[in-house]
N, C-alpha and C. Protein backbone atom coordinates (compact mmCIF):
# COMPACT_ATOMS: atom_id res chain seq x y z
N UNK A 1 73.21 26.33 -37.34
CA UNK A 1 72.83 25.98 -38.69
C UNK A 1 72.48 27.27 -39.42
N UNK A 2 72.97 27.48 -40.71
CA UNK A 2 72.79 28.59 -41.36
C UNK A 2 71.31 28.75 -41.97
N UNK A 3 70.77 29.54 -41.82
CA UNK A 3 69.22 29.48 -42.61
C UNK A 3 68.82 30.22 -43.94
N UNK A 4 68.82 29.72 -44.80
CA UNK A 4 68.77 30.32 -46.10
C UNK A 4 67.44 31.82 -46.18
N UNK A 5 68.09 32.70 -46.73
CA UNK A 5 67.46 34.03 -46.60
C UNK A 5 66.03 33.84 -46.83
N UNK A 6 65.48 34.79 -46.92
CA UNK A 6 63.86 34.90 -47.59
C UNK A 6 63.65 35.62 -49.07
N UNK A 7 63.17 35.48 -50.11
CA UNK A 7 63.29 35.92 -51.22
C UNK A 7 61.97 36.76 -51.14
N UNK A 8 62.15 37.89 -51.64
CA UNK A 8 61.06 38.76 -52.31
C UNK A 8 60.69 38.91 -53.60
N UNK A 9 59.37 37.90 -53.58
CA UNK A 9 58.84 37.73 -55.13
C UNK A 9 58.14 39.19 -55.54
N UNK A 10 57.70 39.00 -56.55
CA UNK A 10 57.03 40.23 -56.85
C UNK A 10 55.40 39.73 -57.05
N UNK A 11 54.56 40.53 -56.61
CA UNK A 11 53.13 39.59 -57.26
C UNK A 11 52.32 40.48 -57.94
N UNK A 12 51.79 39.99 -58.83
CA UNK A 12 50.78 40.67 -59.99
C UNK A 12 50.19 42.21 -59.41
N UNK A 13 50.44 42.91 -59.94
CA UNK A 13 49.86 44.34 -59.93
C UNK A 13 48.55 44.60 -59.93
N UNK A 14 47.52 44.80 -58.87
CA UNK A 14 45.59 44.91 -59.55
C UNK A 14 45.64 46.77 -59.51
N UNK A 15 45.20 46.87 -61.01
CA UNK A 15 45.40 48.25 -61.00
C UNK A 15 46.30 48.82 -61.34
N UNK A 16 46.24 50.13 -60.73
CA UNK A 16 47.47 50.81 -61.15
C UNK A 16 48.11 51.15 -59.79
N UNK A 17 48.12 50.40 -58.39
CA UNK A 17 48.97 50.95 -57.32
C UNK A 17 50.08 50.22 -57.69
N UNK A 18 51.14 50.18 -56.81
CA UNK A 18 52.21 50.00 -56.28
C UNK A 18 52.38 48.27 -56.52
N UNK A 19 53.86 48.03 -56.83
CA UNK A 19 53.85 46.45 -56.56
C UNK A 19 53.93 46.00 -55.50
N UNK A 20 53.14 45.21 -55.69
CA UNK A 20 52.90 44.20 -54.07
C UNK A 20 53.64 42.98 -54.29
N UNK A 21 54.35 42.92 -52.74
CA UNK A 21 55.74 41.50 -52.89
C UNK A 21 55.22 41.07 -51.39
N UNK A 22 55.32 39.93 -51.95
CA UNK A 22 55.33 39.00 -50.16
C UNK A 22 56.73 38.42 -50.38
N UNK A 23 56.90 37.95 -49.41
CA UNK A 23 58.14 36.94 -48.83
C UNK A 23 57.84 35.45 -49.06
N UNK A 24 58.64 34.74 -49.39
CA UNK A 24 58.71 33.17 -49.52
C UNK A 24 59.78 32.87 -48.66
N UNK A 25 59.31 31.95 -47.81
CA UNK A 25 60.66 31.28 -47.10
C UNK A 25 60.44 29.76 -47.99
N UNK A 26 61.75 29.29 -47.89
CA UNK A 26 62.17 28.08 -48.24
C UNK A 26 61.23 27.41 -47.69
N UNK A 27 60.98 25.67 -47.73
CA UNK A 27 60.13 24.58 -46.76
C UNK A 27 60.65 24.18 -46.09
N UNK A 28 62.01 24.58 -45.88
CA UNK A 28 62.22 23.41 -44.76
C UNK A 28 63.14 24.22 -43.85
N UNK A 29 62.85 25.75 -44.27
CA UNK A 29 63.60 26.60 -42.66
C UNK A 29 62.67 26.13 -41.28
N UNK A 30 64.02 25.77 -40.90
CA UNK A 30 63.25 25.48 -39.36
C UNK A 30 63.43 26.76 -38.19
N UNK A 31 61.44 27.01 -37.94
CA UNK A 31 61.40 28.61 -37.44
C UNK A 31 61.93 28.18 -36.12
N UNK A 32 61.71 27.11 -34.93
CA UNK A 32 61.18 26.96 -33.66
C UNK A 32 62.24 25.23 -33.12
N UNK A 33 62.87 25.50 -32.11
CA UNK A 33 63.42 24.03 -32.42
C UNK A 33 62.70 23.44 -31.35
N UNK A 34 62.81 21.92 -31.82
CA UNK A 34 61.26 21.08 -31.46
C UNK A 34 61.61 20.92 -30.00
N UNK A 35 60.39 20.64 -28.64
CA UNK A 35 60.50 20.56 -27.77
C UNK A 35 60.79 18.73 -27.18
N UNK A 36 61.19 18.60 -26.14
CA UNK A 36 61.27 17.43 -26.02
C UNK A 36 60.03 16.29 -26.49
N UNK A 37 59.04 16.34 -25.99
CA UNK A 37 58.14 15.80 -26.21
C UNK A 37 57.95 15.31 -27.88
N UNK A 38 58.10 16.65 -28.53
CA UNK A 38 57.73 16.86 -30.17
C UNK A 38 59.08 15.91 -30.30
N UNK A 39 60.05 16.30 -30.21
CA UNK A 39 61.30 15.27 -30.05
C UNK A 39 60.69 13.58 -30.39
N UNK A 40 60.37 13.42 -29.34
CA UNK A 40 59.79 11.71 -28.76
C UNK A 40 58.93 11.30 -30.44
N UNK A 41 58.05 11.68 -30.25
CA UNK A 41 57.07 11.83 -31.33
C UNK A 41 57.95 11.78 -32.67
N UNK A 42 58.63 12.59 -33.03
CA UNK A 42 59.30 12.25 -34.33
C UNK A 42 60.08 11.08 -34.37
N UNK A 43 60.92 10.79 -33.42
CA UNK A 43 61.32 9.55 -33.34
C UNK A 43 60.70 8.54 -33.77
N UNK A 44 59.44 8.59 -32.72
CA UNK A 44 58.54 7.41 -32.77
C UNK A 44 58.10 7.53 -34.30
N UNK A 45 58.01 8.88 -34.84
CA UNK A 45 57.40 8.82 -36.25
C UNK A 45 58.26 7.88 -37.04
N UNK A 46 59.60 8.11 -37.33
CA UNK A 46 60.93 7.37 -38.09
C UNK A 46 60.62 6.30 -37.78
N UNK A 47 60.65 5.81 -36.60
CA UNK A 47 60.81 4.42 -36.15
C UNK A 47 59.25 3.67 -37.60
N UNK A 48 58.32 4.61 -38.13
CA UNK A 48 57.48 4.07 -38.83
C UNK A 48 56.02 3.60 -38.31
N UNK A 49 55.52 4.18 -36.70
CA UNK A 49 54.86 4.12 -35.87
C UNK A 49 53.17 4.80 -36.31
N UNK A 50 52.46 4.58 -36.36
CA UNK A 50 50.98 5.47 -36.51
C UNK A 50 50.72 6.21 -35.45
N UNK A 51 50.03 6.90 -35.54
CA UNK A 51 49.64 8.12 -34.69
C UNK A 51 49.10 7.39 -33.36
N UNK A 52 48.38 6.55 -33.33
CA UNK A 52 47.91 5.51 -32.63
C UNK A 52 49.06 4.25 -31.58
N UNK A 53 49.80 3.78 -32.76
CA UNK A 53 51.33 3.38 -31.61
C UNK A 53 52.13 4.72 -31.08
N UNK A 54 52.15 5.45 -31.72
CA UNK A 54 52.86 6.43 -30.91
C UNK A 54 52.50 6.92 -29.59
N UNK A 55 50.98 7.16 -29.66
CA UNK A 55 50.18 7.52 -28.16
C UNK A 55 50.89 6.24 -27.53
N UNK A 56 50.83 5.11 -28.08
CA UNK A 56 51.08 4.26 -26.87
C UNK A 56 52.47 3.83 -26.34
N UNK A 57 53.15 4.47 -27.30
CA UNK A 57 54.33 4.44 -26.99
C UNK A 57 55.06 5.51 -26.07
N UNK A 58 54.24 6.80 -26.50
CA UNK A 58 54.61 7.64 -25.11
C UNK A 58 53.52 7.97 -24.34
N UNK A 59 52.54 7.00 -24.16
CA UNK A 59 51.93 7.07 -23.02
C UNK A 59 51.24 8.11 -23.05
N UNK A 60 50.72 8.65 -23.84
CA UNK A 60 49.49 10.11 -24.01
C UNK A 60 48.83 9.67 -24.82
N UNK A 61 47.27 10.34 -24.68
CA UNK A 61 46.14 10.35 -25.14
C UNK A 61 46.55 10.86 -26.92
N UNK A 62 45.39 9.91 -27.79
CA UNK A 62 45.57 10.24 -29.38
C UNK A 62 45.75 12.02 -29.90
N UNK A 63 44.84 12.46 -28.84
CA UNK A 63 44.64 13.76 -29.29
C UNK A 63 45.48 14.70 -28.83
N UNK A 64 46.59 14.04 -27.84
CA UNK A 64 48.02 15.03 -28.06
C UNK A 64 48.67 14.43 -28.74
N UNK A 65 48.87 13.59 -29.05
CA UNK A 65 49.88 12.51 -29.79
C UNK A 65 49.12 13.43 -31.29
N UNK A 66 48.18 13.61 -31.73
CA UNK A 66 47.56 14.30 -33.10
C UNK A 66 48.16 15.92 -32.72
N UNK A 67 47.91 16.29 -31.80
CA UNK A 67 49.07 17.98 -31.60
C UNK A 67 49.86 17.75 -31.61
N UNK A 68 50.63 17.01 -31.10
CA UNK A 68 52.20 17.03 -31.29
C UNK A 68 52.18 16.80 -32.91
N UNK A 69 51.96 16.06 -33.65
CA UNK A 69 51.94 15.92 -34.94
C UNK A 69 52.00 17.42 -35.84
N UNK A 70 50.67 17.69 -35.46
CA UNK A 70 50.44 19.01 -36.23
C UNK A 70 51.35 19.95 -35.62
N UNK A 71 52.06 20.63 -33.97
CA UNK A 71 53.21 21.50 -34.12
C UNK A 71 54.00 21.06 -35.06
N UNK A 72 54.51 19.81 -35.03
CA UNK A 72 55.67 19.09 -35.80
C UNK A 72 55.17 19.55 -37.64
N UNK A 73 54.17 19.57 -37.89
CA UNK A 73 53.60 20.15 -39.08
C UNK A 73 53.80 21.64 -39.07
N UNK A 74 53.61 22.07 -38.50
CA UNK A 74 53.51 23.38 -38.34
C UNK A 74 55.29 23.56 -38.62
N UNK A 75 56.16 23.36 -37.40
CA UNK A 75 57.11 23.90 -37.39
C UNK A 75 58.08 23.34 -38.99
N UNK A 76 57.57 22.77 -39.41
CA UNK A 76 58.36 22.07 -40.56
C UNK A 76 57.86 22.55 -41.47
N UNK A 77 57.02 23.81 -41.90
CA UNK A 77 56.47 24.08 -42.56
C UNK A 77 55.58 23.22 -43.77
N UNK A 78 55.17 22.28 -43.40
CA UNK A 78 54.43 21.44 -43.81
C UNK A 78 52.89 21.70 -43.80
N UNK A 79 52.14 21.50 -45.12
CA UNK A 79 50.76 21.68 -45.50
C UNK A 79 50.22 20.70 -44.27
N UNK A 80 48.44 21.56 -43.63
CA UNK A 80 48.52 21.14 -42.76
C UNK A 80 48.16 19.61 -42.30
N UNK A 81 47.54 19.18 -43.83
CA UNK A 81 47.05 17.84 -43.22
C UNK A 81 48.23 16.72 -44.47
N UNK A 82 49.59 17.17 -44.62
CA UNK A 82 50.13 16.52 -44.97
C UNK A 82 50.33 15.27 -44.35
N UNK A 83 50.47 13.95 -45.44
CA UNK A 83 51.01 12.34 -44.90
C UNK A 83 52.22 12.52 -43.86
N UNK A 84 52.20 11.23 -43.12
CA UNK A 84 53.19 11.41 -42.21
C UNK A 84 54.38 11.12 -43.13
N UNK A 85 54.28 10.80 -44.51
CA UNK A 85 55.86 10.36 -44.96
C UNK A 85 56.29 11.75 -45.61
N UNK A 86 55.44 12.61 -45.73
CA UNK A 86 56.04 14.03 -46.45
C UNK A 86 56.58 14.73 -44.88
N UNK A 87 56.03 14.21 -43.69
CA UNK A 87 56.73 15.14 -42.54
C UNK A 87 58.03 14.59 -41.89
N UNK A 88 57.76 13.15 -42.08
CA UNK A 88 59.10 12.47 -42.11
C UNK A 88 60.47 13.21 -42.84
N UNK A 89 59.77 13.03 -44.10
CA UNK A 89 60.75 13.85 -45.07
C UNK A 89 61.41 15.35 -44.78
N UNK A 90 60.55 16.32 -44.40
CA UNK A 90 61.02 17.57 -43.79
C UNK A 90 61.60 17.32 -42.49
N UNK A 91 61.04 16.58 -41.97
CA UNK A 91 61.82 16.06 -40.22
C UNK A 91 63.43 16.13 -40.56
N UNK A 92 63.32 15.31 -41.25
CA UNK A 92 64.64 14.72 -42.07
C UNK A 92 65.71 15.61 -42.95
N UNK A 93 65.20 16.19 -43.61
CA UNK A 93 65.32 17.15 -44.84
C UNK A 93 65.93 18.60 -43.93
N UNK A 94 65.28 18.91 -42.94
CA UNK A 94 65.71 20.06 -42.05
C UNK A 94 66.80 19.78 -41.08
N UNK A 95 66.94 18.97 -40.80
CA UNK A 95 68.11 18.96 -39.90
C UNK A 95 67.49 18.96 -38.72
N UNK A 96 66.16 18.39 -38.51
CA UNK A 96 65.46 18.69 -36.75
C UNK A 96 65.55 17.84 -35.66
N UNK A 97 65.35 16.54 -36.74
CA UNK A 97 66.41 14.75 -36.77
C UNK A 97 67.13 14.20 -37.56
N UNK A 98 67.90 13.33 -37.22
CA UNK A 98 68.44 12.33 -38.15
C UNK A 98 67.97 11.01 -38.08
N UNK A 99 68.27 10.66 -39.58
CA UNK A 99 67.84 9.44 -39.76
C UNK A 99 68.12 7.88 -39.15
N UNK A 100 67.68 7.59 -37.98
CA UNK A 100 68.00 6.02 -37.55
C UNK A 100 69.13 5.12 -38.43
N UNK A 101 70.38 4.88 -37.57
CA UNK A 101 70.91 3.90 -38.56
C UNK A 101 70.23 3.23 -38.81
N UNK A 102 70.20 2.02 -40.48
CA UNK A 102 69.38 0.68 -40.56
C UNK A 102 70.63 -0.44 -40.94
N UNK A 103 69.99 -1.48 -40.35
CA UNK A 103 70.43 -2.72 -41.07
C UNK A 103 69.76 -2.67 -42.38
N UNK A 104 69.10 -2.29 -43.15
CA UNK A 104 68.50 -3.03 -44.01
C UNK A 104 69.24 -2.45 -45.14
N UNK A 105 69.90 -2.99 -46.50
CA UNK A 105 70.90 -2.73 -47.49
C UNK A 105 70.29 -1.83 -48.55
N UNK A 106 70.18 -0.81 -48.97
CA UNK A 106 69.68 -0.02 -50.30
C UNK A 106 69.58 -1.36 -51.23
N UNK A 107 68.06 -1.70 -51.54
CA UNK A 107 67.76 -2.16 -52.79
C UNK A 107 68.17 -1.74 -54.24
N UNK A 108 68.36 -2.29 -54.90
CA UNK A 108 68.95 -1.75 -56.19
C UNK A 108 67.62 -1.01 -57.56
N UNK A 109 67.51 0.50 -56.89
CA UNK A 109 66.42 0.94 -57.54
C UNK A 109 66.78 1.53 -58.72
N UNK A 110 65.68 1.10 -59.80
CA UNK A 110 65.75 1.86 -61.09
C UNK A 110 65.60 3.65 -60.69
N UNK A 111 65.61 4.57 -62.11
CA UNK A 111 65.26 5.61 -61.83
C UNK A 111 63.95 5.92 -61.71
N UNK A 112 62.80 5.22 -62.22
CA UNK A 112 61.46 5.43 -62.23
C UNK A 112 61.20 4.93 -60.56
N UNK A 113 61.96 4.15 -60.23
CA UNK A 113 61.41 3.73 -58.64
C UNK A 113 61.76 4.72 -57.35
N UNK A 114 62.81 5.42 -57.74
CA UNK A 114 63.80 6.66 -57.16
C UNK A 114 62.77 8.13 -56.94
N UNK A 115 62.08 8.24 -58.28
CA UNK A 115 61.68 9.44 -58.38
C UNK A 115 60.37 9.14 -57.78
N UNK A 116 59.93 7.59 -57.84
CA UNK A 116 58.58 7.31 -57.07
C UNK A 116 58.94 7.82 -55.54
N UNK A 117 60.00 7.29 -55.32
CA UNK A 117 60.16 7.26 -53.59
C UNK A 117 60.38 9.47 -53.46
N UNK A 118 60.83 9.85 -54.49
CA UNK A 118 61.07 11.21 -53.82
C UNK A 118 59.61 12.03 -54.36
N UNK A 119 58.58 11.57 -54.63
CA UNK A 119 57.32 11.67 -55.05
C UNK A 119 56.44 11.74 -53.96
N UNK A 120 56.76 10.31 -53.25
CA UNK A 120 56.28 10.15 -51.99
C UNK A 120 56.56 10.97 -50.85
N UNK A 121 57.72 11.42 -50.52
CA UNK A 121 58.62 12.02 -49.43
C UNK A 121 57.74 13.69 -49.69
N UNK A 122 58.13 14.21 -51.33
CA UNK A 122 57.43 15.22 -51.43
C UNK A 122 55.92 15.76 -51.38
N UNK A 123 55.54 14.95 -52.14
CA UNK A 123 54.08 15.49 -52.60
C UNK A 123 53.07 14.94 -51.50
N UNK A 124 51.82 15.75 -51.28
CA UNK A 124 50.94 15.52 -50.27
C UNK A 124 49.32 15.09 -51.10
N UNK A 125 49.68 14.91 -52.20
CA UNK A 125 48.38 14.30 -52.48
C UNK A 125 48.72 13.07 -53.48
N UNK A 126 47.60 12.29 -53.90
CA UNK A 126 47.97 11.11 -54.54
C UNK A 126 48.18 11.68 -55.87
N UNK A 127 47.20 12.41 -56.32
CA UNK A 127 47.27 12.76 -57.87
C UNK A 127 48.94 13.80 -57.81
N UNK A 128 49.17 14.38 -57.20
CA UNK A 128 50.88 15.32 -57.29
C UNK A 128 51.50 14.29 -57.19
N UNK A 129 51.21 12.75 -56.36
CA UNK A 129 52.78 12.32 -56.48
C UNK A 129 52.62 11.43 -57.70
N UNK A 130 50.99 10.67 -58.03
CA UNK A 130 51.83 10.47 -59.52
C UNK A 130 51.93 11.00 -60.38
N UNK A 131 51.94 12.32 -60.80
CA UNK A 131 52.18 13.41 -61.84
C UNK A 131 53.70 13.34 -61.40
N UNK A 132 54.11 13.48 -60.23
CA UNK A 132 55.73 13.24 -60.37
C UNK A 132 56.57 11.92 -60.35
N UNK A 133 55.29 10.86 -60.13
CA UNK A 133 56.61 10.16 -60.53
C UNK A 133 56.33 9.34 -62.04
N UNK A 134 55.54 10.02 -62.85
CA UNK A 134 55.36 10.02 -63.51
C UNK A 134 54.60 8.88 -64.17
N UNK A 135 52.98 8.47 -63.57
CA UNK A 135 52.56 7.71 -63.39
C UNK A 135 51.03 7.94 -63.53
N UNK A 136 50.06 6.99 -64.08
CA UNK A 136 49.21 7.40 -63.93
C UNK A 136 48.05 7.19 -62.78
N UNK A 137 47.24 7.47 -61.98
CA UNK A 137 46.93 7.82 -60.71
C UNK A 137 46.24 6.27 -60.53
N UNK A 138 45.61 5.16 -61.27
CA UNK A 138 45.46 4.20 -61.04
C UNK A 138 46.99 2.99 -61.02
N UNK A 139 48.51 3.27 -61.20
CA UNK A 139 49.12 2.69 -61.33
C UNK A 139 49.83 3.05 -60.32
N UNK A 140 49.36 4.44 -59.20
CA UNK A 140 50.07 4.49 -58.02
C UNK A 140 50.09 3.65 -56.90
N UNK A 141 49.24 2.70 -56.62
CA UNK A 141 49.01 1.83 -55.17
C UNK A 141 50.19 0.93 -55.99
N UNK A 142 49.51 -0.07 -57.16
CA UNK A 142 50.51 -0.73 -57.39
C UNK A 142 52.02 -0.96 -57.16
N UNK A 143 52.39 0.22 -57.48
CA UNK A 143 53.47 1.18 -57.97
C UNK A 143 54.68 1.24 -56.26
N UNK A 144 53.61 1.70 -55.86
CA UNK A 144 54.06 1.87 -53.87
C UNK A 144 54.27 0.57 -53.57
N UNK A 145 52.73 -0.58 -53.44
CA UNK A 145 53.50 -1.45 -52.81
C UNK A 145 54.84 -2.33 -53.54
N UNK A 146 54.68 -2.79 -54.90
CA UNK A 146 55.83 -2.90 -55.48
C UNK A 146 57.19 -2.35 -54.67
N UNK A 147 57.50 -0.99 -54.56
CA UNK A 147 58.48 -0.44 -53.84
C UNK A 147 58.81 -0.95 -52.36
N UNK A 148 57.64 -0.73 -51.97
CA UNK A 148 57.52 -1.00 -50.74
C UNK A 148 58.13 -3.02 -49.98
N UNK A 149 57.72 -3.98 -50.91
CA UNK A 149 57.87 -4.82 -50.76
C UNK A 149 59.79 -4.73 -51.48
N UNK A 150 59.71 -4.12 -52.49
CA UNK A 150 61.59 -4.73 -52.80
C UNK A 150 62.54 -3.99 -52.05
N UNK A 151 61.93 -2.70 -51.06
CA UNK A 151 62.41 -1.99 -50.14
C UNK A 151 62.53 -2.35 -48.64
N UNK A 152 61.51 -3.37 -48.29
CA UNK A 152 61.83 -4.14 -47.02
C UNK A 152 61.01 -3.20 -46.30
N UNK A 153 60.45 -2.15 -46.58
CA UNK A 153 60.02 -1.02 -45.68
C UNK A 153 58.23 -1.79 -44.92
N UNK A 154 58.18 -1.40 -43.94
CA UNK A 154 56.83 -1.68 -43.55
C UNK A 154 55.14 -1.01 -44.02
N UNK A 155 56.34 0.17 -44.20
CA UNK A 155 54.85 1.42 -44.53
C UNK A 155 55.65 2.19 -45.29
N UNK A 156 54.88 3.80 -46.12
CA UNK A 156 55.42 4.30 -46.53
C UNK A 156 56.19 5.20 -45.89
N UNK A 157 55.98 5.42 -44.92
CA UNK A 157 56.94 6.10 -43.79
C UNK A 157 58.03 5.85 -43.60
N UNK A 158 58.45 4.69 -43.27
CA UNK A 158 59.70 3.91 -43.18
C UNK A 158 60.48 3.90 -44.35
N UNK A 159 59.32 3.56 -45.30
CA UNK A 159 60.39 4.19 -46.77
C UNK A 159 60.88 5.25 -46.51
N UNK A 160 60.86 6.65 -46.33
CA UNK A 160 60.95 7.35 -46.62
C UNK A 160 62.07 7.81 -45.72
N UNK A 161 61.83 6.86 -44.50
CA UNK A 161 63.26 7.27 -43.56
C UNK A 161 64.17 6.54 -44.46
N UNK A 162 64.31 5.25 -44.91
CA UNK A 162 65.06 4.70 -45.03
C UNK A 162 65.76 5.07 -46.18
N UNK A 163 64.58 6.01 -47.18
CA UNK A 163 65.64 6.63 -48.55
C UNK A 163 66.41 7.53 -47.79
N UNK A 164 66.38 7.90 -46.86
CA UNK A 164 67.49 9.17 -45.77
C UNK A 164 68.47 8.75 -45.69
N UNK A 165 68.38 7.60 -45.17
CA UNK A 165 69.83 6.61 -44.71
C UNK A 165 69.98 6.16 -46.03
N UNK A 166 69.53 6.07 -46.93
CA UNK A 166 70.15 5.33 -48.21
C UNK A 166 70.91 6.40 -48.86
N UNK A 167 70.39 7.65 -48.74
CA UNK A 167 70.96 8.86 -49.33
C UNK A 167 70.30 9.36 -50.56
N UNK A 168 69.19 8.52 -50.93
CA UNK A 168 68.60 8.49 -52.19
C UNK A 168 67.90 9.91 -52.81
N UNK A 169 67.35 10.34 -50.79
CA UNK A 169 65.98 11.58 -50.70
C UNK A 169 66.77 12.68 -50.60
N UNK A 170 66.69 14.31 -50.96
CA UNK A 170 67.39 15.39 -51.06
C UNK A 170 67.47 16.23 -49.48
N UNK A 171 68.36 16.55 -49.51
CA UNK A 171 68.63 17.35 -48.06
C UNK A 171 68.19 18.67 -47.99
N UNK A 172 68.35 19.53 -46.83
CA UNK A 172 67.86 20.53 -46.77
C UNK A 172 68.51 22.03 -48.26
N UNK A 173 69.56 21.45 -47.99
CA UNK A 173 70.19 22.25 -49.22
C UNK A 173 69.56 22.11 -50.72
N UNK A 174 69.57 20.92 -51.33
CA UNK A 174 68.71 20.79 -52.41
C UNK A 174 67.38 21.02 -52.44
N UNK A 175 66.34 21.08 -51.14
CA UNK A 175 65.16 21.90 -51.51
C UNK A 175 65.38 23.32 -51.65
N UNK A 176 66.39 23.98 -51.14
CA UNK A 176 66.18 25.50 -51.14
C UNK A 176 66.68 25.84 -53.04
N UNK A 177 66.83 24.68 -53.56
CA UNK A 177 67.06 25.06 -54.42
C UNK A 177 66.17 24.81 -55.81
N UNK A 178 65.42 24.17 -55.34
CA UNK A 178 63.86 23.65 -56.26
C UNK A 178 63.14 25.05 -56.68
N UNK A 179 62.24 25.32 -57.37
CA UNK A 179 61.88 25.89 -57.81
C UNK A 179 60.42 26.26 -57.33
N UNK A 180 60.19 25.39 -56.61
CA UNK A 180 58.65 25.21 -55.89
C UNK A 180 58.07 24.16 -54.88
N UNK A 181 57.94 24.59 -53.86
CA UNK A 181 57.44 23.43 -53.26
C UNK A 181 56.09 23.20 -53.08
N UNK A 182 56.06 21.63 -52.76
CA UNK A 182 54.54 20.98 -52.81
C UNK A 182 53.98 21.48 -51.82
N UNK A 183 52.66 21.44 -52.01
CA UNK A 183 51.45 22.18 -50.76
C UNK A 183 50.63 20.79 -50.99
């Protein structure tokens, strides 16, 4: 898989030394490829599982089942206490998994319901995702389960796999091309 370069920004000058530049990598270069275990765990994540079925699904204690999470955060370059549906989304978005075939048929979403679902996938706080999906922060629960119920999805997680397989959510190529990503 090809990995999109690193850009050298320039950052504000204090003084009169020299310009100072850090590096930006994209969000969704993948540094480290996931180990089996971390493997299991994302699965189980797609499948739409809590941190809690997942321990029990592979048979380990919460508090590796919560490390495996956070490498899986880590390596996805994901903020660290991001939702599991924004790591879904980079899971997804990077090429680290793919998305579960579904039976279940793409609902017929407006554009305000579209940009909700890529609101969700992106943003890691409530107030960022309804500033993007353009909403105001008491009309977001509403707003979700609405989606959530004409989407068939269980949780917002599952949404978020399932906009993958719908094709709805952007791939690794279209984030490198955003302008900024969510923290």
């Amino acid at each position: 898989m090809n990995e999109p370069k690193a850009l050298t920004v320039p950052r504000p000058r204090a003084g009169h030394g020299p310009d100072l530049t850090r590096t930006v990598v994209p969000p969704t270069v993948p540094f480290f490829p996931l180990t089996p275990s971390e493997q299991q765990v994302a699965e189980c994540l797609l499948r739409g599982l809590t941190p809690g079925e997942i321990s029990a699904e592979v048979q380990r204690s919460i508090t590796t089942t919560q490390r495996r999470l956070r490498f899986l955060r880590y390596k996805t370059l994901c903020p660290t206490r991001c939702p599991l549906p924004v790591l879904a989304h980079r899971l997804l978005a990077s090429g680290k998994v793919t998305a579960p075939d579904t039976s279940i048929p793409a609902p017929a979403l407006d554009a305000g319901e579209v940009q909700l679902l890529r609101a969700l996938a992106e943003e890691s706080t409530r107030s960022a995702r309804a500033c993007a999906a353009g909403l105001r922060l008491a009309d977001l629960a509403p707003a979700l389960d609405a989606l959530l119920h004409k989407s068939g999805a269980a949780n917002t997680t599952r949404l978020v796999v399932l906009g993958h397989s719908w094709k709805l959510l952007p791939t690794e190529q279209d984030h490198t091309r955003r302008k900024g990503a969510s923290r």
